[in-house]
C-alpha atoms as a PDB file:
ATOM      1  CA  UNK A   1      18.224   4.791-128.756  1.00  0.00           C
ATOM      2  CA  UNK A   2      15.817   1.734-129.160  1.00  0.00           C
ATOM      3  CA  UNK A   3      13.030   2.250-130.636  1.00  0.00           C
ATOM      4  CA  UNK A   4      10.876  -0.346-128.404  1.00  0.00           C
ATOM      5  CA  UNK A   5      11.438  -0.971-124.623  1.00  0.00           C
ATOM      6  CA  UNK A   6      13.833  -3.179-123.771  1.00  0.00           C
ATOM      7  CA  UNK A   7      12.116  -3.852-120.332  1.00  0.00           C
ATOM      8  CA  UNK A   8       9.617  -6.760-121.904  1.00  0.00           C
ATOM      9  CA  UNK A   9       7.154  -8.240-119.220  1.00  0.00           C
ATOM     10  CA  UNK A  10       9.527 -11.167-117.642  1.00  0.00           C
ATOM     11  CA  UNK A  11       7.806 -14.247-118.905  1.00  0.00           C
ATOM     12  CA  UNK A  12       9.827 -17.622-117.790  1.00  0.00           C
ATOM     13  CA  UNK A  13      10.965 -17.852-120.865  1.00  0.00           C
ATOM     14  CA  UNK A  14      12.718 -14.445-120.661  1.00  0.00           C
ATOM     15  CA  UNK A  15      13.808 -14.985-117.088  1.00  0.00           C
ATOM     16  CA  UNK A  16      15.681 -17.857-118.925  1.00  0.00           C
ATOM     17  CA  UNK A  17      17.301 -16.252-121.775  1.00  0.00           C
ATOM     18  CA  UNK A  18      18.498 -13.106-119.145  1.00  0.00           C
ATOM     19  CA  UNK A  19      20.197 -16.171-116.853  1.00  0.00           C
ATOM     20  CA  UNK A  20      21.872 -17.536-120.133  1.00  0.00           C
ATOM     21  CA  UNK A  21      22.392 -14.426-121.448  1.00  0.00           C
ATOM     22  CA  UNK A  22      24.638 -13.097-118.517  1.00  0.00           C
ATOM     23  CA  UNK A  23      26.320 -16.330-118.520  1.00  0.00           C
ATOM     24  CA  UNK A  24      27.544 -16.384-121.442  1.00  0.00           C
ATOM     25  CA  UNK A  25      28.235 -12.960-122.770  1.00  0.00           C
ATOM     26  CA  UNK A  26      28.311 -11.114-119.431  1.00  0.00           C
ATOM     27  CA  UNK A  27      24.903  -9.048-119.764  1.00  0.00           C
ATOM     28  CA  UNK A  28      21.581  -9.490-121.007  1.00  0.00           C
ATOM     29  CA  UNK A  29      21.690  -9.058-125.057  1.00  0.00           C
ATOM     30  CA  UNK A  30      19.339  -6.405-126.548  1.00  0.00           C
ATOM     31  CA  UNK A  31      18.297  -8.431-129.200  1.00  0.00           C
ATOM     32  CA  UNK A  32      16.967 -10.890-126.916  1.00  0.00           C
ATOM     33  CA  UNK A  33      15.177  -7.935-124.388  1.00  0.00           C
ATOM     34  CA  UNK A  34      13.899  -6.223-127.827  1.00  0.00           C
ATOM     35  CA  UNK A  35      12.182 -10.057-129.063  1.00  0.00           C
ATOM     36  CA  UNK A  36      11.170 -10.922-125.474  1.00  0.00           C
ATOM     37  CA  UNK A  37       8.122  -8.653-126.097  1.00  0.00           C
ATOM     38  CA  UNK A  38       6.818 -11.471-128.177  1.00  0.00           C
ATOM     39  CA  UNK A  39       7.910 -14.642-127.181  1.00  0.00           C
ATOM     40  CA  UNK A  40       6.922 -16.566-129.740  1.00  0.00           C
ATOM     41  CA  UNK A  41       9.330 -14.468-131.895  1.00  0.00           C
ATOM     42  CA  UNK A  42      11.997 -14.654-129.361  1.00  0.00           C
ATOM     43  CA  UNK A  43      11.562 -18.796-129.356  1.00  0.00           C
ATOM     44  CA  UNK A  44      12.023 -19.206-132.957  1.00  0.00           C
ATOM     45  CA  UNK A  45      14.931 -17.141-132.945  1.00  0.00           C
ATOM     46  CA  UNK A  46      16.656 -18.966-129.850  1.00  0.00           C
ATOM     47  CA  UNK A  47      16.053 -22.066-131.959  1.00  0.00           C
ATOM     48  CA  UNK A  48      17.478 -21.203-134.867  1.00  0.00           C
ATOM     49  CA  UNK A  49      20.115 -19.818-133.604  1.00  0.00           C
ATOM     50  CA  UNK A  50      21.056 -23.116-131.975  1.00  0.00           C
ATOM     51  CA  UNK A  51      20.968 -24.759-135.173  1.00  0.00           C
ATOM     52  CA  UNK A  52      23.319 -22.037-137.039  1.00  0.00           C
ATOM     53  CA  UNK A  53      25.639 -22.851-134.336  1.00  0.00           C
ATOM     54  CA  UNK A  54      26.284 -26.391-135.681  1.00  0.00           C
ATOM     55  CA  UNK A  55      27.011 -25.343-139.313  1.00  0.00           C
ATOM     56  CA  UNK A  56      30.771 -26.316-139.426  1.00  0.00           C
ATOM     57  CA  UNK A  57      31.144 -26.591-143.030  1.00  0.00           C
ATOM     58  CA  UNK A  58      32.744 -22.938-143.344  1.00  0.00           C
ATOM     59  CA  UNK A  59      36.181 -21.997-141.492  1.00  0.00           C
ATOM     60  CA  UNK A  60      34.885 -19.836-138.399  1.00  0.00           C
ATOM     61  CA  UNK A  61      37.062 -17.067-139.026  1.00  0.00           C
ATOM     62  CA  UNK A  62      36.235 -16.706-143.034  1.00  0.00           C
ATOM     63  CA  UNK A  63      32.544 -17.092-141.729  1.00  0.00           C
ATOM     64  CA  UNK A  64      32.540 -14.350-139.172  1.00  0.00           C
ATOM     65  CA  UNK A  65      34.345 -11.955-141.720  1.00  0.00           C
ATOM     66  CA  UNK A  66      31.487 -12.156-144.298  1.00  0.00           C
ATOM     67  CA  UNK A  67      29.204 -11.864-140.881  1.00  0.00           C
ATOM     68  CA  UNK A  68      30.837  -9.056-140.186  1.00  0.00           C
ATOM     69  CA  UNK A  69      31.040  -7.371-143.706  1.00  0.00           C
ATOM     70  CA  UNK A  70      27.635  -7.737-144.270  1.00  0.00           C
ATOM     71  CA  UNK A  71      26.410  -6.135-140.545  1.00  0.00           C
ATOM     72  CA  UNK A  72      29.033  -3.504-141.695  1.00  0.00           C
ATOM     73  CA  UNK A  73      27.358  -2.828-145.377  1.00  0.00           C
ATOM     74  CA  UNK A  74      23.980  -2.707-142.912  1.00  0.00           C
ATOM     75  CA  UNK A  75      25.388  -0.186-140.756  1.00  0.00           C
ATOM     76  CA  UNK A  76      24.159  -2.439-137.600  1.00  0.00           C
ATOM     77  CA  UNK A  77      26.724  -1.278-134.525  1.00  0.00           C
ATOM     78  CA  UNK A  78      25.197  -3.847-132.289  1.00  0.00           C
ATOM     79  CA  UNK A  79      26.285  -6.302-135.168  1.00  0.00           C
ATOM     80  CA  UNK A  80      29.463  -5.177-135.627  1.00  0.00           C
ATOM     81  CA  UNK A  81      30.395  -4.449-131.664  1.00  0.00           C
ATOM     82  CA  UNK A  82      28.803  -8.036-130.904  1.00  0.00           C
ATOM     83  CA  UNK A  83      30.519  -9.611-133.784  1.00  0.00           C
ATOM     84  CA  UNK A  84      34.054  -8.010-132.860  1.00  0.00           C
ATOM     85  CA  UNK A  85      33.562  -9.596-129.068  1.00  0.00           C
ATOM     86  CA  UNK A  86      32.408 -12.944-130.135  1.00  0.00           C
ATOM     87  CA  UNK A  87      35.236 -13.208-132.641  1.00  0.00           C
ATOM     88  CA  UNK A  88      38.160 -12.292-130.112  1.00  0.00           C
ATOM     89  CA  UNK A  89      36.593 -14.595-127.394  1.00  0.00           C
ATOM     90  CA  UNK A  90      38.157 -17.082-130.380  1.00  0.00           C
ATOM     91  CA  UNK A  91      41.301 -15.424-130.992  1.00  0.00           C
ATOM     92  CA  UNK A  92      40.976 -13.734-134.248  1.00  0.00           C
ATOM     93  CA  UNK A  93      43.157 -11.193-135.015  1.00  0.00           C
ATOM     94  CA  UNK A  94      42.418  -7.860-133.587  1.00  0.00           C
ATOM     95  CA  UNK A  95      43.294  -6.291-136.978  1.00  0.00           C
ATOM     96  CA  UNK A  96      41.025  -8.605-138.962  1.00  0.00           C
ATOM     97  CA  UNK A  97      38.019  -7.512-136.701  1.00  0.00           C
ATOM     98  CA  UNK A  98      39.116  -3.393-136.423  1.00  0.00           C
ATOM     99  CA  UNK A  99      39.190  -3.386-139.921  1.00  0.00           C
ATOM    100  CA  UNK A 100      37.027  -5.163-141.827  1.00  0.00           C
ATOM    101  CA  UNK A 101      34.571  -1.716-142.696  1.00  0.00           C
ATOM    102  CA  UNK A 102      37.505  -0.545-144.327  1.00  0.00           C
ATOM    103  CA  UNK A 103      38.870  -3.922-145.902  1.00  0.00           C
ATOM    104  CA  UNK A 104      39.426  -2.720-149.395  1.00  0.00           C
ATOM    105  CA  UNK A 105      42.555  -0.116-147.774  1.00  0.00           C
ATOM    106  CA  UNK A 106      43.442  -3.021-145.547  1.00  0.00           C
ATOM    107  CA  UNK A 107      46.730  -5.388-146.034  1.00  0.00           C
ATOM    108  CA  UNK A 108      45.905  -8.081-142.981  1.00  0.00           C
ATOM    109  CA  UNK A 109      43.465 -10.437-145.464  1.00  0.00           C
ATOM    110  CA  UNK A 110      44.196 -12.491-147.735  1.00  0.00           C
ATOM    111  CA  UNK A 111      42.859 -13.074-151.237  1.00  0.00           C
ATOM    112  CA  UNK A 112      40.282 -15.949-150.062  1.00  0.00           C
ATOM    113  CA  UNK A 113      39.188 -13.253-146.875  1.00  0.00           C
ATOM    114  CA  UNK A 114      38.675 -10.874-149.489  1.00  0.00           C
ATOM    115  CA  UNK A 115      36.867 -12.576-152.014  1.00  0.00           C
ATOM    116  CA  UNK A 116      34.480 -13.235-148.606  1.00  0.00           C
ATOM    117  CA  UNK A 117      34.094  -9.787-147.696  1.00  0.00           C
ATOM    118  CA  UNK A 118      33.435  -9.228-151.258  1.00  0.00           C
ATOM    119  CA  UNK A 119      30.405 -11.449-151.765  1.00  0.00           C
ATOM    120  CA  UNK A 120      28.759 -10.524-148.156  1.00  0.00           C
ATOM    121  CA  UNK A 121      28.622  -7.046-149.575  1.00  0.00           C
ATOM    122  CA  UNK A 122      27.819  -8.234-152.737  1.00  0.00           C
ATOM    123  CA  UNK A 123      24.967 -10.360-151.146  1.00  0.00           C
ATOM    124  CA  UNK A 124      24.025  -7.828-149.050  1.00  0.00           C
ATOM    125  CA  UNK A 125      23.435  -4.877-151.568  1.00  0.00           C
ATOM    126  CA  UNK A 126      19.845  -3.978-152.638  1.00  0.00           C
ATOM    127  CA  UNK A 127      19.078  -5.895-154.550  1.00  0.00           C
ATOM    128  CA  UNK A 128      22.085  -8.521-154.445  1.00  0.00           C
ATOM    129  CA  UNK A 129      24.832  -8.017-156.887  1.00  0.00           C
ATOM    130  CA  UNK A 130      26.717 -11.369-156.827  1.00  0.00           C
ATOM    131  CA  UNK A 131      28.921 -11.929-159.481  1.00  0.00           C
ATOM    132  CA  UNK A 132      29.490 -15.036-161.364  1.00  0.00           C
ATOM    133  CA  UNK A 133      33.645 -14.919-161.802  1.00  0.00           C
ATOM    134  CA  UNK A 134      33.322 -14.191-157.347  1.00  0.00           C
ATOM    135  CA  UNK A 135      30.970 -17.466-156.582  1.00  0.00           C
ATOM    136  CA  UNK A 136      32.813 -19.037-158.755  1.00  0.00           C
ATOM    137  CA  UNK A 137      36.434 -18.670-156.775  1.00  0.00           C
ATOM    138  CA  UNK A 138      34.880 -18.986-153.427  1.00  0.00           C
ATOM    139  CA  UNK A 139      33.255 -22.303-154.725  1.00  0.00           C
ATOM    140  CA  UNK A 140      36.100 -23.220-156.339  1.00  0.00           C
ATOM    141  CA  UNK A 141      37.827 -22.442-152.889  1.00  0.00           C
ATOM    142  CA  UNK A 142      35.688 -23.766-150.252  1.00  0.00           C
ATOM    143  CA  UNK A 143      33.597 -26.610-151.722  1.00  0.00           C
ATOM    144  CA  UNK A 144      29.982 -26.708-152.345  1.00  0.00           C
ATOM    145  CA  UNK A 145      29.101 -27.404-148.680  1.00  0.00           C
ATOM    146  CA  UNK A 146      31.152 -24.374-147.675  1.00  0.00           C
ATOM    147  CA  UNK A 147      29.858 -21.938-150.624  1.00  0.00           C
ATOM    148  CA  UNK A 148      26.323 -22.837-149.107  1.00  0.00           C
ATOM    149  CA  UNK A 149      27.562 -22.479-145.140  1.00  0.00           C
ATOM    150  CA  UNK A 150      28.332 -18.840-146.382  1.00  0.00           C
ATOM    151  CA  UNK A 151      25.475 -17.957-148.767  1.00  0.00           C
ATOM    152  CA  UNK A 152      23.728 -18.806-145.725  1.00  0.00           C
ATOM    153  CA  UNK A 153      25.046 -17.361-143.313  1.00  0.00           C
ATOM    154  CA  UNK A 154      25.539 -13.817-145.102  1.00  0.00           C
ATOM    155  CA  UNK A 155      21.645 -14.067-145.513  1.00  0.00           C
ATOM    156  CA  UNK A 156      20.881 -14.794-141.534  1.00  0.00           C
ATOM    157  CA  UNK A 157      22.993 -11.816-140.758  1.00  0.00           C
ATOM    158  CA  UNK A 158      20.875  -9.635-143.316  1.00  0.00           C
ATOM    159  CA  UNK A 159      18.254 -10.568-141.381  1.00  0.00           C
ATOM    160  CA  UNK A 160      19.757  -9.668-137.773  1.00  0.00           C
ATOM    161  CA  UNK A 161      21.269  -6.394-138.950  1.00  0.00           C
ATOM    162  CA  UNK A 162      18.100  -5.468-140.422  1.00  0.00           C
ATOM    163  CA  UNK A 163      16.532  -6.344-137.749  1.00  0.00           C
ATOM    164  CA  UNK A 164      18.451  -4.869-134.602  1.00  0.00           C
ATOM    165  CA  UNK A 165      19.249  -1.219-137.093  1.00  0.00           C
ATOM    166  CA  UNK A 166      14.981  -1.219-137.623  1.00  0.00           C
ATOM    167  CA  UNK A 167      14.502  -1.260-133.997  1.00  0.00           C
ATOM    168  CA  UNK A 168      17.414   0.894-132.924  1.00  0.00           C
ATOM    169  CA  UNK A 169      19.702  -1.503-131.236  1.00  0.00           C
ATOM    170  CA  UNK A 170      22.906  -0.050-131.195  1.00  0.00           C
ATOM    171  CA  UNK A 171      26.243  -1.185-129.286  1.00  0.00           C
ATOM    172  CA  UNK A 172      26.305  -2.732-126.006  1.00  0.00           C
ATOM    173  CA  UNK A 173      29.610  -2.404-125.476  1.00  0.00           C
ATOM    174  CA  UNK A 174      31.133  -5.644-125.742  1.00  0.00           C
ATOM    175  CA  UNK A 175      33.910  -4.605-128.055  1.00  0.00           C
ATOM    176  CA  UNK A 176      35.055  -2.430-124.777  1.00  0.00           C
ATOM    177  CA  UNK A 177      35.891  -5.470-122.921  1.00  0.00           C
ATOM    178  CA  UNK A 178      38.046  -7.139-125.690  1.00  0.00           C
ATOM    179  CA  UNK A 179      41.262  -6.125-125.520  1.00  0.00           C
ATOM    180  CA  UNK A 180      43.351  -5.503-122.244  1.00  0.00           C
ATOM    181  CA  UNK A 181      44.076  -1.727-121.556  1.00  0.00           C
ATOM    182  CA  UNK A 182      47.517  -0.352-122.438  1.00  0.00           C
ATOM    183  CA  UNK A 183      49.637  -0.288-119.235  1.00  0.00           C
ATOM    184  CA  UNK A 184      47.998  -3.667-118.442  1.00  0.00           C
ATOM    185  CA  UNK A 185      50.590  -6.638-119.348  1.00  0.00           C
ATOM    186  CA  UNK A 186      50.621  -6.779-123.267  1.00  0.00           C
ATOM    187  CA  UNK A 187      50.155  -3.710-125.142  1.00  0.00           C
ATOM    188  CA  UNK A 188      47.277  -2.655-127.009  1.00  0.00           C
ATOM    189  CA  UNK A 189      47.167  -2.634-131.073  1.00  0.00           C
END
């Protein structure tokens, strides 16, 4: 259960993100309810959020693995349920997303995925315990501009797992509306 209201007074600017909100992912995002109650809060994250979404550097799918690992290593469900959504609405691989909190036991990544999900957790541990020998094969890997994209990027979703777990958000559900139901054309995995 949240632990603030997600029924924020409905400034314009909220009426906004609720119409782009249920655009785009179908329903109003708790994250964005839980910020509304100051909007100045909720304005700087919209922005920066628009600019994340023009990083490009880092391959999407490597980048929303270490997203992933590190809302995992967090223990944010709204991270992880968001995360798994956003991910299939781009095709990933269903067993990529289901099992990336177990990804040590798992045989669908490959070395470079790993050596991702490696540093996010590495990154995200308290305090960080980044190796030298693992940033140096995923710059070796990926390229400077890359290494950064994902340094980055496993720091901005410290800061929305922390975020969302403090106040309480938990899943919304998306990851319910991924996959089409057994019995319903293709099966299930």
């Amino acid at each position: 259960m949240a632990r603030i209201s997600l029924t924020p007074r409905r400034s314009l600017l909220f009426r906004a993100v609720e119409w782009y909100s249920k655009r785009a992912y179908g329903k109003v995002i708790d994250p964005a309810r839980a910020l509304a109650h100051n909007p100045r809060v909720l304005w700087s994250d919209l922005r920066f959020e628009q600019s994340l979404a023009k990083w490009k550097e880092l391959d999407s799918d490597l980048k929303a693995l270490a997203v992933m690992a590190a809302a995992a290593s967090i223990g944010c469900s709204w991270c992880m349920d968001f995360g798994h959504w956003e991910s299939r609405q781009r095709g990933m691989d269903v067993r990529k997303l289901r099992d990336v909190p177990v990804w040590r036991e798992s045989d669908v990544y490959t070395p470079l995925e790993r050596d991702v999900m490696e540093y996010a957790e590495a990154m995200t541990a308290n305090p960080p315990e980044v190796g030298d020998e693992s940033a140096a094969r995923l710059l070796s890997a990926l390229g400077e501009a890359a290494f950064v994209e994902l340094t980055a990027m496993v720091a901005v979703e410290n800061l929305r797992s922390r975020m969302n777990a403090a106040l309480g958000l938990t899943s919304q559900g998306f990851k319910d509306h991924c996959d089409i139901p057994a019995g319903e054309g293709t099966p299930a995995r």
